[in-house]
C-alpha atoms as a PDB file:
ATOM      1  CA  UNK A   1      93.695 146.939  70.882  1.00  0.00           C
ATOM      2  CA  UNK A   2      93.821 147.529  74.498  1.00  0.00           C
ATOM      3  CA  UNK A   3      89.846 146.343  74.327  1.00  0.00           C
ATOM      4  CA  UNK A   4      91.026 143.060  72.638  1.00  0.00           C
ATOM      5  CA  UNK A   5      93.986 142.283  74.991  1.00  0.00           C
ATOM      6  CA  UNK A   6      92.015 143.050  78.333  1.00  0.00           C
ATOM      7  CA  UNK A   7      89.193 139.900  76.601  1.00  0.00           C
ATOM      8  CA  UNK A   8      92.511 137.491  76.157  1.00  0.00           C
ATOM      9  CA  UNK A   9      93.355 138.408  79.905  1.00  0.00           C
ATOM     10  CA  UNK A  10      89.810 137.431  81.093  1.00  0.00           C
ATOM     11  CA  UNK A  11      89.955 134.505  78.999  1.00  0.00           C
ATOM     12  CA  UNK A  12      93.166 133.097  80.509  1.00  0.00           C
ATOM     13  CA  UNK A  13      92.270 134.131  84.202  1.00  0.00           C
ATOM     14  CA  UNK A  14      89.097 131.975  83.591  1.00  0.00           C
ATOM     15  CA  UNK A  15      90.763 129.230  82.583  1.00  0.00           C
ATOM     16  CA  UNK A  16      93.252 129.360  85.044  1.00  0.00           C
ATOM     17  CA  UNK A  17      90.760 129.340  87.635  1.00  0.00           C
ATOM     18  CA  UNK A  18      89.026 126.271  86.005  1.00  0.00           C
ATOM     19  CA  UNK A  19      91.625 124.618  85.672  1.00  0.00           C
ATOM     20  CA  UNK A  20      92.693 125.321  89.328  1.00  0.00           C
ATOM     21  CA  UNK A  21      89.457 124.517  90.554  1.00  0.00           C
ATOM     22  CA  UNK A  22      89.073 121.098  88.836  1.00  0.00           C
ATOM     23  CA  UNK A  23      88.979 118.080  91.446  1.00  0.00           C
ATOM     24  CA  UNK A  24      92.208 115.974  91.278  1.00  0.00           C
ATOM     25  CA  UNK A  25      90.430 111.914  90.522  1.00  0.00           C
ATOM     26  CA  UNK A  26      90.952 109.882  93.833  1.00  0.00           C
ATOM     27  CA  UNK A  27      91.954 106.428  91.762  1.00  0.00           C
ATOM     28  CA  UNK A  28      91.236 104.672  95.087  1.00  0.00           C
ATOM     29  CA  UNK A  29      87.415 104.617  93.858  1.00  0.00           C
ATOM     30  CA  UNK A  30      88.282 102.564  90.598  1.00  0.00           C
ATOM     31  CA  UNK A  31      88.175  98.662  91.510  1.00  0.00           C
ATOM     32  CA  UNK A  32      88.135  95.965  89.280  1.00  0.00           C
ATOM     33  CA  UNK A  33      87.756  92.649  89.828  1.00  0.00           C
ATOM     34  CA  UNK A  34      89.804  90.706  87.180  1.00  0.00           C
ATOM     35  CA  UNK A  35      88.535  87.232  85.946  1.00  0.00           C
ATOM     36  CA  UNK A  36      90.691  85.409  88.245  1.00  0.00           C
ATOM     37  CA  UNK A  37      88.843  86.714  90.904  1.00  0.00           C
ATOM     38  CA  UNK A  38      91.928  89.131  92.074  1.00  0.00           C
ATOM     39  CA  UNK A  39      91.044  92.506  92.641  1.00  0.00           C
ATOM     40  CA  UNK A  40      92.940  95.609  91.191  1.00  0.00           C
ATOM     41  CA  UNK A  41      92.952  99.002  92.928  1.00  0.00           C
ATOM     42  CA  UNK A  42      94.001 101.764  90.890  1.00  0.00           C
ATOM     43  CA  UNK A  43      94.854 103.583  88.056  1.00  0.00           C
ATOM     44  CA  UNK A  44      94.835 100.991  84.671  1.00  0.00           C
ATOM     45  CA  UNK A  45      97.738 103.106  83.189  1.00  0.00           C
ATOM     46  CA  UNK A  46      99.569 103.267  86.689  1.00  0.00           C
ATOM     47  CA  UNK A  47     103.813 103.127  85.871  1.00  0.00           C
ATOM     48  CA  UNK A  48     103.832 101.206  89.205  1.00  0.00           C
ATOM     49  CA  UNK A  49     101.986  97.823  89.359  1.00  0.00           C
ATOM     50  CA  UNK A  50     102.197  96.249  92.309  1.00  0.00           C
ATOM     51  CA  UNK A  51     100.694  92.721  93.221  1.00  0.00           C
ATOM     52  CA  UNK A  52     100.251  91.681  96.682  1.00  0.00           C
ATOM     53  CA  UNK A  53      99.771  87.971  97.922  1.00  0.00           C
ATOM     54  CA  UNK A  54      97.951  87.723 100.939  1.00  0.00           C
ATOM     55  CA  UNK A  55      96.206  85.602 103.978  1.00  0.00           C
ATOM     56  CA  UNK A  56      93.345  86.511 106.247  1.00  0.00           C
ATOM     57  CA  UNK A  57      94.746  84.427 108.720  1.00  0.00           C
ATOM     58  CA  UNK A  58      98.449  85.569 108.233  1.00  0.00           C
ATOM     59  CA  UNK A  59      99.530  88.073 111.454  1.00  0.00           C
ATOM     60  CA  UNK A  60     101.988  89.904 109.015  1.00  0.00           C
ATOM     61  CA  UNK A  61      99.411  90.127 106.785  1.00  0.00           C
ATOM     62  CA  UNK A  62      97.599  92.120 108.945  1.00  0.00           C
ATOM     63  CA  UNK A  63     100.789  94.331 109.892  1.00  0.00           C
ATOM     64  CA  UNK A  64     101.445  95.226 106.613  1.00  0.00           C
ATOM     65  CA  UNK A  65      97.543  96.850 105.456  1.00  0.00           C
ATOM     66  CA  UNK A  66      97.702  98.880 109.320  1.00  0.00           C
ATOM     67  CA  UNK A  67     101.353 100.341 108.441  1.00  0.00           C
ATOM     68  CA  UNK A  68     101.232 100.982 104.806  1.00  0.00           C
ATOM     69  CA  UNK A  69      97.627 102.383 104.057  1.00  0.00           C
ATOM     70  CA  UNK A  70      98.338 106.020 104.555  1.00  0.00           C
ATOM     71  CA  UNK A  71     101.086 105.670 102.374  1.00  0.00           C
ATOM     72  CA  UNK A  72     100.193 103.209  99.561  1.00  0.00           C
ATOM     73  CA  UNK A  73      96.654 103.934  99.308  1.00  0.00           C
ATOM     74  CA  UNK A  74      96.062 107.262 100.357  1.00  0.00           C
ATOM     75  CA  UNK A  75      98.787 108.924  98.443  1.00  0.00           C
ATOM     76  CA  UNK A  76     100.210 106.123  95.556  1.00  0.00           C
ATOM     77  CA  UNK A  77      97.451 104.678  94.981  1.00  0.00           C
ATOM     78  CA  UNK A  78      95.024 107.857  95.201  1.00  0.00           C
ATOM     79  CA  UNK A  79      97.483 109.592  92.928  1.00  0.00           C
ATOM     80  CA  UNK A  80      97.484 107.227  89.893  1.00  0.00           C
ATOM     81  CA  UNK A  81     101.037 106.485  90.628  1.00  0.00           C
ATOM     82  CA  UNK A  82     100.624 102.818  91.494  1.00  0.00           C
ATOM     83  CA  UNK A  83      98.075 100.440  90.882  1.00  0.00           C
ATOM     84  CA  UNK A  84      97.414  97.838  93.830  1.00  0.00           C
ATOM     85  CA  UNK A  85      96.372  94.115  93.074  1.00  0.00           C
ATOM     86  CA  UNK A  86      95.297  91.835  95.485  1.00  0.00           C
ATOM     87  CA  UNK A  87      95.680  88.131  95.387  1.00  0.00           C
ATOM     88  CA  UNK A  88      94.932  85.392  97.841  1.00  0.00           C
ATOM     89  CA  UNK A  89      97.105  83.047  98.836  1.00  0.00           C
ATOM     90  CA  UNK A  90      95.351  80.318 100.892  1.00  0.00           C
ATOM     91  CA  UNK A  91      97.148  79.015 103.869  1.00  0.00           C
ATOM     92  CA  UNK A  92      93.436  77.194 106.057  1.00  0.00           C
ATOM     93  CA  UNK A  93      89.980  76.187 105.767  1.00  0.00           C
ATOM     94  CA  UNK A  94      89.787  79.300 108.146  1.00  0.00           C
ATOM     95  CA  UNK A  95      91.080  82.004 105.569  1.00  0.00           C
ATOM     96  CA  UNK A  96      89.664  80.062 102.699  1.00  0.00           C
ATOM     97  CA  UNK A  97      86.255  81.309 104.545  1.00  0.00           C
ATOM     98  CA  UNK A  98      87.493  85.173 104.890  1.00  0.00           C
ATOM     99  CA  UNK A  99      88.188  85.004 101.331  1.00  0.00           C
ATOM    100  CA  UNK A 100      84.867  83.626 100.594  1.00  0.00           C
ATOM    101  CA  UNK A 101      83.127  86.900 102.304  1.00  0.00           C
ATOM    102  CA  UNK A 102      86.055  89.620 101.201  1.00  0.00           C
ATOM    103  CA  UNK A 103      85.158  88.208  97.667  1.00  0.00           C
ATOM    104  CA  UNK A 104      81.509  88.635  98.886  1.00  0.00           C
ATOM    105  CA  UNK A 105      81.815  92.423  98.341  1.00  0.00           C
ATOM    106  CA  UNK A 106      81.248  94.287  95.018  1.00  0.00           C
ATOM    107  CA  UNK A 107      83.987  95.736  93.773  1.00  0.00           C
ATOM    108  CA  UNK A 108      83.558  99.236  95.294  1.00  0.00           C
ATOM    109  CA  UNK A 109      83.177  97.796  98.697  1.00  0.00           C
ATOM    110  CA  UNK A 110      86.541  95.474  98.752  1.00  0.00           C
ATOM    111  CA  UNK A 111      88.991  97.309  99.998  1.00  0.00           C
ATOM    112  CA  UNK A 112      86.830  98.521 103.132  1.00  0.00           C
ATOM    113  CA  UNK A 113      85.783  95.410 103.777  1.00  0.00           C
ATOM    114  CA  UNK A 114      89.177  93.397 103.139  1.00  0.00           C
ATOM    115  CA  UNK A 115      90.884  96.277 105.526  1.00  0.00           C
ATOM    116  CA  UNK A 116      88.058  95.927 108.056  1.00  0.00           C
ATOM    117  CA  UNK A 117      88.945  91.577 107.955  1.00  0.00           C
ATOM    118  CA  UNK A 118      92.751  92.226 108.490  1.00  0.00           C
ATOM    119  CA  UNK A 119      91.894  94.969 111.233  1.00  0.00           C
ATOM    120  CA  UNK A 120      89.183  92.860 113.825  1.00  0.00           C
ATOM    121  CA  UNK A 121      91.672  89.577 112.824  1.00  0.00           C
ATOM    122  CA  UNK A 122      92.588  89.263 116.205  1.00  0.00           C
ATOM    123  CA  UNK A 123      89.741  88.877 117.454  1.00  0.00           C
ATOM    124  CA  UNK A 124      87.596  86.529 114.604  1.00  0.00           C
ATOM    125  CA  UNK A 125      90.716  84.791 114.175  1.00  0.00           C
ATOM    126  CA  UNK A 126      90.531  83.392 117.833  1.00  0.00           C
ATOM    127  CA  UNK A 127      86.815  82.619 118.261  1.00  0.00           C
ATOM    128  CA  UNK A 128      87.430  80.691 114.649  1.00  0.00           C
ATOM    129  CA  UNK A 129      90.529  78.459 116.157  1.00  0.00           C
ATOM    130  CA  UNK A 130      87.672  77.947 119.401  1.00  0.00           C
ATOM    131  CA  UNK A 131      85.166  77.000 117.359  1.00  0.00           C
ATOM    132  CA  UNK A 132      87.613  75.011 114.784  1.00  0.00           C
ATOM    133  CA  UNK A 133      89.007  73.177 117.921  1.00  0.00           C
ATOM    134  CA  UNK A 134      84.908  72.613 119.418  1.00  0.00           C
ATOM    135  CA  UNK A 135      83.299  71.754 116.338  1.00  0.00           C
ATOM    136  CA  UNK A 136      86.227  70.591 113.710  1.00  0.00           C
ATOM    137  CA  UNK A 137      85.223  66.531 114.044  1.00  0.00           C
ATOM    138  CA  UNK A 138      81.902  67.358 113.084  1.00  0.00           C
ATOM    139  CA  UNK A 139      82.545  70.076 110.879  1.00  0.00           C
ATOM    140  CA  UNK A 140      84.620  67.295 108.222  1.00  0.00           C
ATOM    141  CA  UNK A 141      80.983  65.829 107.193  1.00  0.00           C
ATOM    142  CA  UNK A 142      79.983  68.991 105.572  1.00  0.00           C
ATOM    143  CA  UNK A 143      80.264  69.636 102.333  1.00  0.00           C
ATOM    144  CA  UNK A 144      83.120  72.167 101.956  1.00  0.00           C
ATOM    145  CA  UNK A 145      81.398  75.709 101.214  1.00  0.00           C
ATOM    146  CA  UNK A 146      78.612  74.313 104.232  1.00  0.00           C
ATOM    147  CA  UNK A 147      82.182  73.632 106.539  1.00  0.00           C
ATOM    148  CA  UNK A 148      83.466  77.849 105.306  1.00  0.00           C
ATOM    149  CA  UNK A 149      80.096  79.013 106.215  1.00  0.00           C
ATOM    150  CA  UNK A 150      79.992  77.478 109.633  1.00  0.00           C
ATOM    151  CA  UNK A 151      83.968  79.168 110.136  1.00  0.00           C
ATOM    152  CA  UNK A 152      82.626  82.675 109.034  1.00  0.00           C
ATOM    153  CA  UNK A 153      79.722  82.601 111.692  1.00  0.00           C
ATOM    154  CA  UNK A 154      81.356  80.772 114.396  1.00  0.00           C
ATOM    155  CA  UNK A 155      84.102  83.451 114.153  1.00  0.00           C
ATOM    156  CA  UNK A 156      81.920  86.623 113.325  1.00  0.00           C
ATOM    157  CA  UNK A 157      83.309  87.325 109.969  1.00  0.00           C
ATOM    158  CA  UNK A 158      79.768  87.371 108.442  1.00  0.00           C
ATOM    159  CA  UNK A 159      78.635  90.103 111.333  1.00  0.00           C
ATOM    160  CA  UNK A 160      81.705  91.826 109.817  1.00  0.00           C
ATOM    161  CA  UNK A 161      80.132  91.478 106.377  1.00  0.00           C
ATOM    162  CA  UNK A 162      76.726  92.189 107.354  1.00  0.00           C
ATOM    163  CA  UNK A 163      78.482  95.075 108.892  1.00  0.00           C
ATOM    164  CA  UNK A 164      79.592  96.952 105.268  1.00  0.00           C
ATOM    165  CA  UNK A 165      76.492  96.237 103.639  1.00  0.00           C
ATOM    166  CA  UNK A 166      76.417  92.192 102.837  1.00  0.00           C
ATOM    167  CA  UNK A 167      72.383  91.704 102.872  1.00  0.00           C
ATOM    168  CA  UNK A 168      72.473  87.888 104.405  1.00  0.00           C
ATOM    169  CA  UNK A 169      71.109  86.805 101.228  1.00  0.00           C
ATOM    170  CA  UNK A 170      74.142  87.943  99.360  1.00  0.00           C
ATOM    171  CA  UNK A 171      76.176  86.028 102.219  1.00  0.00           C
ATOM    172  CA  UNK A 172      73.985  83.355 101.942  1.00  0.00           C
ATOM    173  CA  UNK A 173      75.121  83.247  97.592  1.00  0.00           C
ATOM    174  CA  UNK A 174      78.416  83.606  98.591  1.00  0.00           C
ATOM    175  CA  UNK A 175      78.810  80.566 100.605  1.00  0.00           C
ATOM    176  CA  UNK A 176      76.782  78.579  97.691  1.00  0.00           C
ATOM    177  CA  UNK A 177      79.084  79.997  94.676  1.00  0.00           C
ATOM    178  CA  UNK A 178      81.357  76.741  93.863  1.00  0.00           C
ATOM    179  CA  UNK A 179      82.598  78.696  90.636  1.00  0.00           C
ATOM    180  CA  UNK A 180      84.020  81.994  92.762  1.00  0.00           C
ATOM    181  CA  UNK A 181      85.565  79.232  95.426  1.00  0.00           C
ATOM    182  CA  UNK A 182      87.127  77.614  92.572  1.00  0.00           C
ATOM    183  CA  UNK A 183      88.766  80.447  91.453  1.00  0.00           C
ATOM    184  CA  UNK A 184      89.816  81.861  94.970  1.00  0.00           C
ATOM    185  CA  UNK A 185      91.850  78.218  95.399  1.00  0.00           C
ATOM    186  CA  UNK A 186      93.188  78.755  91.734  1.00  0.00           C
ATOM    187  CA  UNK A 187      94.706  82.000  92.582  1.00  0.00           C
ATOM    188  CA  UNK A 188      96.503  80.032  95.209  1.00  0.00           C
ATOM    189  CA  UNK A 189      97.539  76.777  92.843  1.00  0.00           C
ATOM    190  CA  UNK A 190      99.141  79.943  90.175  1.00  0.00           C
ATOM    191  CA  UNK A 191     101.055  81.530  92.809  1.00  0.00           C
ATOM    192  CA  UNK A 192     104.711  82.237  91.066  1.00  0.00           C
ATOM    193  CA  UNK A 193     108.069  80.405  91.965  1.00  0.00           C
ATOM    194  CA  UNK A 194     109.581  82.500  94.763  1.00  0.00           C
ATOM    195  CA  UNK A 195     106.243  83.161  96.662  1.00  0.00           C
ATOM    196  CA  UNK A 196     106.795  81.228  99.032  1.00  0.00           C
ATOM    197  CA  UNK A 197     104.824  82.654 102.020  1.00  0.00           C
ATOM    198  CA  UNK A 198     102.914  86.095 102.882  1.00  0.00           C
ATOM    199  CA  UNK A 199     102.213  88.631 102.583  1.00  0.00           C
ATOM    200  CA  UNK A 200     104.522  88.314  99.220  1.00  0.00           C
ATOM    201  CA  UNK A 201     104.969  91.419  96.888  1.00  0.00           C
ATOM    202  CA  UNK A 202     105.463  91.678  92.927  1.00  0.00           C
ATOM    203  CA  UNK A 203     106.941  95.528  91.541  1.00  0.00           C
ATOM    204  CA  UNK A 204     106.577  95.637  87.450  1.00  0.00           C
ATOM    205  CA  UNK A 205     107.168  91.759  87.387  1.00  0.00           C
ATOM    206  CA  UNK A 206     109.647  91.678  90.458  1.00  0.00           C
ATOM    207  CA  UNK A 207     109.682  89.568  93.632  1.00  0.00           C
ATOM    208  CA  UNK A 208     110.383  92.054  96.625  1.00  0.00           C
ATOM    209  CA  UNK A 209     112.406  90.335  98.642  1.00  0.00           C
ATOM    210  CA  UNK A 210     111.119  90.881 102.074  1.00  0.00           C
ATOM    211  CA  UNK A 211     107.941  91.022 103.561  1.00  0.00           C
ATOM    212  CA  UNK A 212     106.964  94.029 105.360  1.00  0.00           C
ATOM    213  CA  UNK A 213     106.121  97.690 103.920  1.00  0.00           C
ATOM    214  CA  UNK A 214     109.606  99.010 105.245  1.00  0.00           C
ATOM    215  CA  UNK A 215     111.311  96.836 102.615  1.00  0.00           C
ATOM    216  CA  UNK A 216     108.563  97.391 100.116  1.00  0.00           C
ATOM    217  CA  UNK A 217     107.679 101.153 100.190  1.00  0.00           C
ATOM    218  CA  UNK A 218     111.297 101.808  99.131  1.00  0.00           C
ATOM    219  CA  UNK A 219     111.300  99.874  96.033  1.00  0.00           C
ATOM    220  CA  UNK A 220     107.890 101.555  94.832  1.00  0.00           C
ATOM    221  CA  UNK A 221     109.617 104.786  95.421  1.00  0.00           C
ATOM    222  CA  UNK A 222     112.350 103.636  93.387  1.00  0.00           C
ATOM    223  CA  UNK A 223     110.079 102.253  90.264  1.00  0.00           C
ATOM    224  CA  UNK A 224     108.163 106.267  90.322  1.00  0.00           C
ATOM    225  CA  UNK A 225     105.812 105.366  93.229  1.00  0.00           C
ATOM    226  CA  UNK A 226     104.541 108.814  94.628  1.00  0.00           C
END
């Protein structure tokens, strides 16, 4: 008897330490890209769903992915808490061609390289307004994806590319792909009544009022955020 309960005892400690030992799923590594041409970072089954409206060109924008990454995606998204969709919403010719390279990347390589746009956008964000204000006249007799390729070299954003992994024959696809363009301006034409700027924030359905991660983080909270 003694024999039989000392097995059961091994048996649980094993599992125990199995169970224990099992890795906890980081749900920042599952990224789809949605037919829209939004991406969605996260767990599927997430009880919080947010969706974020966004510009590359938008200062706030910028704000909001430096103060709320070690928060929303390092813990609430990592955790399967929240899932994180992202959604452009096109304010220039000059983000309409650092949407055209974020949407460049597969989907395991977006979120690296749409932090790493919002991050150096001080700095491609000024040599694009240069070259805009040096080379704009001539720039309105291209074709329109020949005009977004000239922005994204002019203002580095394909070095940034080339930078996580974008061979320059994928950049040079990107900047041919009429279909993906069409769908990054659609996003924009879809954009729900109340968005009426960025970044803008949906919760379960729900306009955020506000537009900064101080107003935002507590209303995930709120909805089971963690």
């Amino acid at each position: 008897m003694m024999g039989r309960y000392c097995r059961l005892l091994l048996i649980l400690i094993g599992f125990a330490a199995l169970t224990a030992a099992a890795p906890v799923r980081d749900w920042r590594a599952h990224v789809v890209k949605l037919p829209s041409g939004a991406y969605v970072v996260g767990n599927p089954a997430a009880r919080v769903k947010l969706v974020e409206y966004a510009s590359y060109t938008c200062p706030h924008c910028a704000a909001f992915v430096a103060e709320s990454e070690p928060v929303l995606l390092r813990q609430m998204v990592r955790s399967g808490s929240t899932s994180w969709e992202f959604r452009n919403l096109i304010r220039d010719r000059i983000d309409l061609s650092a949407a055209v390279l974020a949407h460049c990347a597969p989907p395991a390589g977006f979120v690296a390289l749409n932090g790493a746009i919002f991050a150096q956008q001080p700095g491609w964000l000024d040599r694009a307004m240069d070259f805009q204000q040096a080379n704009g006249a001539r720039l309105q007799m291209y074709p329109t994806l020949a005009q977004l390729r000239a922005y994204a070299d002019g203002a580095g954003l394909t070095a940034i590319g080339r930078s996580h992994g974008l061979s320059d024959a994928r950049i040079d696809a990107c900047y041919a792909d009429q279909a993906e363009l069409d769908r990054i301006t659609a996003m924009t034409a879809a954009v729900p009544v109340g968005v009426v700027g960025t970044p803008a924030f949906v919760v379960n359905g729900k306009l955020v009022t506000g537009a900064n991660w101080a107003t935002l983080q507590p209303a995930l909270v709120a909805t089971g955020a963690k």
